[in-house]
Protein backbone atom coordinates (compact mmCIF):
# COMPACT_ATOMS: atom_id res chain seq x y z
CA UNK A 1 5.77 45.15 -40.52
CA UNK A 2 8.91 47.09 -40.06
CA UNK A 3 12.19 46.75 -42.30
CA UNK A 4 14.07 45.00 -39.58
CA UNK A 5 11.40 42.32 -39.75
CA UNK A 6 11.97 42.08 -43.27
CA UNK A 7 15.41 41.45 -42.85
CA UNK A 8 15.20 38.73 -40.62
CA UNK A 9 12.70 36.89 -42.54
CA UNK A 10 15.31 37.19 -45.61
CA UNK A 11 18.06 36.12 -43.34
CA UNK A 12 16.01 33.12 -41.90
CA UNK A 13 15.19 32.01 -46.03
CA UNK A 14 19.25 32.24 -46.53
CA UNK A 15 20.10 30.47 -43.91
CA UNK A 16 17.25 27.54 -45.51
CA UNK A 17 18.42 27.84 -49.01
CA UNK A 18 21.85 27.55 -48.30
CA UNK A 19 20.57 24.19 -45.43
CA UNK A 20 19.29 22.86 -49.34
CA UNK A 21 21.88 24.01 -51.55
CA UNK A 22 24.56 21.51 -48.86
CA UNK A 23 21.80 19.18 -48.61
CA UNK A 24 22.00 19.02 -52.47
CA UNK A 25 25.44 19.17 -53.20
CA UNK A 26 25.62 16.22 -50.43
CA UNK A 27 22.85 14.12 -52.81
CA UNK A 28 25.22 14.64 -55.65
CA UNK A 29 28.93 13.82 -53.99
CA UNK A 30 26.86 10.62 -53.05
CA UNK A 31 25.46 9.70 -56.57
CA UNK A 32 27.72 7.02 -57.86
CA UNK A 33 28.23 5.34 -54.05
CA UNK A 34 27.16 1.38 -53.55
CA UNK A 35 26.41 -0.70 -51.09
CA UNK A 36 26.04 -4.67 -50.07
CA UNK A 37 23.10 -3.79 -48.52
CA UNK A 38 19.69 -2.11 -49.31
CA UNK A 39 19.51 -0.38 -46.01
CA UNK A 40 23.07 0.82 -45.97
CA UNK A 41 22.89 2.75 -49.29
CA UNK A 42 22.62 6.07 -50.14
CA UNK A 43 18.76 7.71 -50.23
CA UNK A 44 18.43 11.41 -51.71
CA UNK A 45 17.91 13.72 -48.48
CA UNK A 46 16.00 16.71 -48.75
CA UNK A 47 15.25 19.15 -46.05
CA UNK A 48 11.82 20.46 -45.24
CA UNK A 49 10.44 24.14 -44.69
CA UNK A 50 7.76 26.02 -43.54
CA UNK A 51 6.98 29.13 -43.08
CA UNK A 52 6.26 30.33 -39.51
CA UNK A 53 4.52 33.49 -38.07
CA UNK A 54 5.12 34.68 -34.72
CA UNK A 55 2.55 37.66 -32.66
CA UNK A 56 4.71 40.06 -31.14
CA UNK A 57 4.28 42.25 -28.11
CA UNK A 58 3.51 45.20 -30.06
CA UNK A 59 0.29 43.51 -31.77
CA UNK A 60 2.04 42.52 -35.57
CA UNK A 61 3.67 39.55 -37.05
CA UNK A 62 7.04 38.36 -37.46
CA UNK A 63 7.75 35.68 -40.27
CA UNK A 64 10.53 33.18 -40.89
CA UNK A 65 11.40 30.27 -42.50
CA UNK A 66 11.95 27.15 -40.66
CA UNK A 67 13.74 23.83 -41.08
CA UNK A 68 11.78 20.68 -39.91
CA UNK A 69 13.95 18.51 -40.78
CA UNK A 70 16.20 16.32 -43.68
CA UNK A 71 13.71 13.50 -45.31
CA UNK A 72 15.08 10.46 -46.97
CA UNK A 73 13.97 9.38 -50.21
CA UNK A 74 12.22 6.89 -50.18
CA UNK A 75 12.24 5.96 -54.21
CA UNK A 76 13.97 2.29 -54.67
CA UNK A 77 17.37 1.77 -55.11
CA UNK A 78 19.01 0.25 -58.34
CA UNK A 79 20.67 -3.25 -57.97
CA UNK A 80 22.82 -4.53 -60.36
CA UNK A 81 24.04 -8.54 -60.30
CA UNK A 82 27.80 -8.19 -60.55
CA UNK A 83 29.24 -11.02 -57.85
CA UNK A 84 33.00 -9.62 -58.66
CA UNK A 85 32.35 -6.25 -57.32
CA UNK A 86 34.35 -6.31 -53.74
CA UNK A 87 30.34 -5.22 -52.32
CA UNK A 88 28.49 -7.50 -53.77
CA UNK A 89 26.72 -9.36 -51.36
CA UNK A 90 26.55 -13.14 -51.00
CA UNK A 91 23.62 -13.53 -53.69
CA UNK A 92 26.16 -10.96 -55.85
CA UNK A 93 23.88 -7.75 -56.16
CA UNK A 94 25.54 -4.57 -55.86
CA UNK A 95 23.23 -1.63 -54.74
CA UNK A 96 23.38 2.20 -56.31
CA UNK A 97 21.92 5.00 -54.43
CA UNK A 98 18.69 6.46 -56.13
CA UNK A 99 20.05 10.23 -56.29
CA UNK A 100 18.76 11.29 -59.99
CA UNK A 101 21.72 13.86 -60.94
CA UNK A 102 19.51 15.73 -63.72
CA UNK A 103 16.89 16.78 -60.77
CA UNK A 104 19.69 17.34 -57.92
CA UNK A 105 21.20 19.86 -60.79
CA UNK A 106 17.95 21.45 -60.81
CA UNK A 107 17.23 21.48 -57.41
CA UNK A 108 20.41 23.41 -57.04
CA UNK A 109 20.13 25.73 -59.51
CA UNK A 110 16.26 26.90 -58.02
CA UNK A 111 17.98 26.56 -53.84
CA UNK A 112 20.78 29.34 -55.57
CA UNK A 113 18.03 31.36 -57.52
CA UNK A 114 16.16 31.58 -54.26
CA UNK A 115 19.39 32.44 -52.32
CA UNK A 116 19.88 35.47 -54.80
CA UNK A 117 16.27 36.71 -54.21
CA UNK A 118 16.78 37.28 -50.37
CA UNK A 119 20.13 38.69 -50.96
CA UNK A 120 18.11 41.16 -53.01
CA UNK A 121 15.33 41.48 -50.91
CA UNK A 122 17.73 42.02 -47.77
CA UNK A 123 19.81 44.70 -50.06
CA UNK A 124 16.65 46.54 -51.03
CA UNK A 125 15.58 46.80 -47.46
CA UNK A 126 19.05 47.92 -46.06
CA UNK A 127 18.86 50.48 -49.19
CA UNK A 128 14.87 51.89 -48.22
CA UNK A 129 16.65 52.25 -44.14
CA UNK A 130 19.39 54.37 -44.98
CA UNK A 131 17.23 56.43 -47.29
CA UNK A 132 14.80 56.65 -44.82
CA UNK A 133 17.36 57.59 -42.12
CA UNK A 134 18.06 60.33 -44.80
CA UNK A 135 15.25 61.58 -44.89
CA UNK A 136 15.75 63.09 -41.06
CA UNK A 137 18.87 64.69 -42.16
């Protein structure tokens, strides 16, 4: 595996942490919102990954990550009888999404630890070219 394959596969992982670092930061803008309606409200997204190896002409692998898709949450949603809300519907329940702040603050904090790593594994390799392209000097 060369050091411009390494660079893509950290570039493919950045482009997927920072996907779940927006997905997350969505999740938590969205964390107080209510609804009439159970199927109207808010669900926690979270996108999915997985790691994908390619064969190349020249007989080795090349390796990203890749983004299947954004899940819903599928966890219930908290209803709360309050009939003078303006949303409460006609039986006077009130519905609040079922983002969980606590684990969407976690969530972030691994999605921009993760982030950091390929930064660092993309700097290392861009340090090991040009000291390799040195090396010819």
């Amino acid at each position: 595996m060369s050091l411009f394959n390494v660079l893509d596969i950290a570039g493919s992982g950045m482009s997927a942490q920072s996907l779940r670092l927006n997905t997350t930061a969505s999740n938590l803008a969205n964390s107080d919102s209510v609804s009439s309606s159970v199927d109207q409200v808010y669900r926690t997204r979270s996108p999915v990954f997985s790691a994908v190896l390619n064969d190349a002409e020249q007989g080795y692998k090349k390796g990203s990550v890749q983004v299947n898709g954004i899940v819903e949450s599928q966890a219930p949603v908290r209803q709360e009888y309050n009939p003078s809300h303006p949303l409460a519907n006609e039986e006077g329940y009130v519905f609040h999404s079922n983002v969980d702040p606590m684990s969407e603050m976690a969530n972030m904090m691994s999605a921009s630890r993760s982030y950091q790593n390929n930064v660092e594994i993309a700097n290392t390799s861009k340090q090991l070219l040009l000291q390799t392209l040195q090396l010819g000097k």
